[in-house]
Protein backbone atom coordinates (compact mmCIF):
# COMPACT_ATOMS: atom_id res chain seq x y z
CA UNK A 1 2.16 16.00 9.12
CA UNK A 2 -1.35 14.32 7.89
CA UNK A 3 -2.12 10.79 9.91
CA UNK A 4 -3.39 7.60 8.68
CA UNK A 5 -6.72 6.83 9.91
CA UNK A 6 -7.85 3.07 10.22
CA UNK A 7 -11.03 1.67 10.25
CA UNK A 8 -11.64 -1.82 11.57
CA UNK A 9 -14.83 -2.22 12.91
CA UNK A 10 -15.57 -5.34 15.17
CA UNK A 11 -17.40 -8.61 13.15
CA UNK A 12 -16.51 -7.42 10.19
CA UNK A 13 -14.31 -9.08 7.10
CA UNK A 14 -12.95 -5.28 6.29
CA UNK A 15 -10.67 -2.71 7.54
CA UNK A 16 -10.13 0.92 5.59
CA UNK A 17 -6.76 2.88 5.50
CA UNK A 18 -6.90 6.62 4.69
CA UNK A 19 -4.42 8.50 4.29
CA UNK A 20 -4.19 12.88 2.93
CA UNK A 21 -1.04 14.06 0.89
CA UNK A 22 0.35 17.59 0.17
CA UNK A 23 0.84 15.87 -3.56
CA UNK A 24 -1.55 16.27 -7.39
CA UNK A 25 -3.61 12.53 -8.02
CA UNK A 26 -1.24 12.10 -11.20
CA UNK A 27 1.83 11.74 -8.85
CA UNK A 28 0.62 9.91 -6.23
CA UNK A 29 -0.78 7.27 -8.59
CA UNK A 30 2.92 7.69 -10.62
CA UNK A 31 4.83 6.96 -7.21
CA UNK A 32 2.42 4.16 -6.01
CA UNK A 33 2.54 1.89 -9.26
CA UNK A 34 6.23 2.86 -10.55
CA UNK A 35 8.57 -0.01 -9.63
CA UNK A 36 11.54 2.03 -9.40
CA UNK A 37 10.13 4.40 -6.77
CA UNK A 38 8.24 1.63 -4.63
CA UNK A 39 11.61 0.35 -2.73
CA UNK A 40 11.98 3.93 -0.76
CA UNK A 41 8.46 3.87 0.50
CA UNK A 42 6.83 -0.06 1.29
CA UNK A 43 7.22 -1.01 4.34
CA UNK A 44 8.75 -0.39 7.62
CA UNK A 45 12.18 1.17 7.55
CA UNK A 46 14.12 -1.36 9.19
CA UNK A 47 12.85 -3.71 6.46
CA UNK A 48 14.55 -3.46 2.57
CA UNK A 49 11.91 -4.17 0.01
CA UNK A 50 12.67 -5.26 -3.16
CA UNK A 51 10.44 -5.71 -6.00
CA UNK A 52 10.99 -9.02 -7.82
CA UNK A 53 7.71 -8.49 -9.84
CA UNK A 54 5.43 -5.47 -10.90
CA UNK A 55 2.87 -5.66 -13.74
CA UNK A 56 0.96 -3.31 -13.84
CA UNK A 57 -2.24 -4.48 -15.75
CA UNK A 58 -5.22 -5.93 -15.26
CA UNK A 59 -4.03 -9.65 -14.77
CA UNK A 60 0.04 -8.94 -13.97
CA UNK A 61 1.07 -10.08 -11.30
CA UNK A 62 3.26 -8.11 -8.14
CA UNK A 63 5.38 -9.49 -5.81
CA UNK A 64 7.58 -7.67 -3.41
CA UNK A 65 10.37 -9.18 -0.88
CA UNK A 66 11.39 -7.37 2.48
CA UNK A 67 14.40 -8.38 4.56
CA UNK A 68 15.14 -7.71 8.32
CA UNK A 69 18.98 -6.90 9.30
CA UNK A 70 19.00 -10.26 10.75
CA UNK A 71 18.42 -11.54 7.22
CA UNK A 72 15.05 -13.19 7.22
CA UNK A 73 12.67 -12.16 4.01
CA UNK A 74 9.10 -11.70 4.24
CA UNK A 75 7.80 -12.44 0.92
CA UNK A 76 4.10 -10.91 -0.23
CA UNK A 77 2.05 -11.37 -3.57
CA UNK A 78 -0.78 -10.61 -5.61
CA UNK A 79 -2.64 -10.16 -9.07
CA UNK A 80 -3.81 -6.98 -10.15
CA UNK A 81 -7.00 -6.60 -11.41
CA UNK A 82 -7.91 -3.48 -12.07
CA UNK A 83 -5.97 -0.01 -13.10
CA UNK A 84 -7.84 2.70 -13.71
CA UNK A 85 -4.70 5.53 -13.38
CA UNK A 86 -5.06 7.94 -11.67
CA UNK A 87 -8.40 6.92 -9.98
CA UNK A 88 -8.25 2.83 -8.81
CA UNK A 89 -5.88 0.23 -8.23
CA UNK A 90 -7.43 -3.25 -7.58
CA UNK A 91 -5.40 -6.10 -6.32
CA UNK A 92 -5.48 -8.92 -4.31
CA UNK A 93 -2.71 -9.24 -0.98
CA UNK A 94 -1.18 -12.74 0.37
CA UNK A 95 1.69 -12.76 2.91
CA UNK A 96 3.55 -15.88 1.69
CA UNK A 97 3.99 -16.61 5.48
CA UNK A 98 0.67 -17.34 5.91
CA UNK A 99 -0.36 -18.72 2.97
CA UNK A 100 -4.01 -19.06 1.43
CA UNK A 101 -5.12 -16.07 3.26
CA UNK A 102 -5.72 -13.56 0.62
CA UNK A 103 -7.30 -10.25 0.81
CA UNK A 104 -9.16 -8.07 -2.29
CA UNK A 105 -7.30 -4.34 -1.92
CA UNK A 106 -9.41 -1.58 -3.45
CA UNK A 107 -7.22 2.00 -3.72
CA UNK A 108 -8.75 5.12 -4.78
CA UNK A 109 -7.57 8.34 -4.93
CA UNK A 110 -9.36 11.24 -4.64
CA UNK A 111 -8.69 14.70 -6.37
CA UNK A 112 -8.33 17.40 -3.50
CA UNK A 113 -7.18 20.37 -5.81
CA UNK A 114 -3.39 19.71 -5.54
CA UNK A 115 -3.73 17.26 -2.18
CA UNK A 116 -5.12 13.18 -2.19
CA UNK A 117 -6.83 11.12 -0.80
CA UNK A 118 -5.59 7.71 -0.66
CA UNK A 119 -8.09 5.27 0.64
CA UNK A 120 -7.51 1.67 0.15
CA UNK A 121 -9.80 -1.04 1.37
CA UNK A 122 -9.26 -4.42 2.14
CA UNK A 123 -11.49 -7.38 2.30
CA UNK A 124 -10.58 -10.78 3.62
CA UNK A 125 -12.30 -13.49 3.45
CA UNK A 126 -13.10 -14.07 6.85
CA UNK A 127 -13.62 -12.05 10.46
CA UNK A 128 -10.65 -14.22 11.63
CA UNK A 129 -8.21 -13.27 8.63
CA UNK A 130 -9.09 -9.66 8.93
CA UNK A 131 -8.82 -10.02 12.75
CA UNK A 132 -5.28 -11.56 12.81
CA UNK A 133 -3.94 -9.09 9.58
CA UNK A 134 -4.46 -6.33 13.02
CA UNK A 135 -3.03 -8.08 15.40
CA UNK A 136 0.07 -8.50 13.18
CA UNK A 137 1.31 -5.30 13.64
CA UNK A 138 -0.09 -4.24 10.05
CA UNK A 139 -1.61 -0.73 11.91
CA UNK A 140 1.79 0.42 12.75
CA UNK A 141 3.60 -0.68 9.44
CA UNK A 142 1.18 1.06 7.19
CA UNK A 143 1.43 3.44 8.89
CA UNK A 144 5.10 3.69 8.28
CA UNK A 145 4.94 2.69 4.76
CA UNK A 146 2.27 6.21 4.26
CA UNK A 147 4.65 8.13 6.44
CA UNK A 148 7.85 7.13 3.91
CA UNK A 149 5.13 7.85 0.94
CA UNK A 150 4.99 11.15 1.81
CA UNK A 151 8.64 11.91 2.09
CA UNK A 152 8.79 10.78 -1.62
CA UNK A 153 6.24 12.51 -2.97
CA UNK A 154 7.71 15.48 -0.79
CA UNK A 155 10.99 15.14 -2.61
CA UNK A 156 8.88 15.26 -6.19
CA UNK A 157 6.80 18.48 -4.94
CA UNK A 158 9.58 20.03 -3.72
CA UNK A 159 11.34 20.25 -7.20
CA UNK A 160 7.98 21.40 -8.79
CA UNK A 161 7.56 24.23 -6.63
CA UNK A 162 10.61 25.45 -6.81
């Protein structure tokens, strides 16, 4: 099974997820902007996500809801600003719990003949917002949330190849 990688490197206002899967550009792009599909793969398992809003376009806006068996919802949001399919997604990241803290996502994927590269980048706007986003946990989660990617764009692959 291919591993995230995670770059955070001390002082800084960035950190870097990467991420290789068995899957063509076209439907890795398809699986990570399609509404429908983005329930089975965001976020930890324990957690249900549920989109309540996904435009996107340059300008829409996206927000997603997860809730724990216990019941509490962690709400998250953010503006899309660029979509360059099946290359870039650009958006901006805010957990509603912390409000004001937002982060500018850049996602690229990279053409491997018939595998991707998934990269996305995140910029906060300061050390200390970067520096609490991995302490929250966020290392494990995505890492979760790339994990459950792949089984769904295992599913799709497997009825290709067949």
């Amino acid at each position: 099974m291919n591993k995230t990688a995670f770059t955070i490197e001390p002082g800084t206002h960035e950190l870097s997820l990467t991420r290789e899967f068995d899957a063509p550009r076209d439907l890795v792009f398809k699986v990570y902007t399609d509404p429908e599909l983005l329930p089975r793969w965001w976020g930890p398992r324990y957690l249900t996500t549920t989109v309540d809003e996904m435009d996107v376009r340059p300008g829409g806006q996206w927000r997603f809801v997860q809730r724990a068996p216990d019941g509490s919802e962690f709400g998250f949001h953010g503006v899309y600003h660029e979509i360059a399919g099946p290359e870039r997604v650009v958006d901006t990241f805010e957990f509603e719990g912390m409000p004001g803290h937002v982060a500018l996502e850049t996602t690229t994927l990279e053409d491997l003949g018939g595998r991707t590269r998934l990269t996305t980048h995140s910029v906060f706007q300061s050390v200390a917002d970067r520096d609490a986003a991995a302490a929250s946990g966020m290392e494990s989660g995505a890492a979760e949330t790339m994990d459950r990617l792949e089984e769904v764009l295992a599913s799709y692959t497997s009825l290709t190849r067949r």
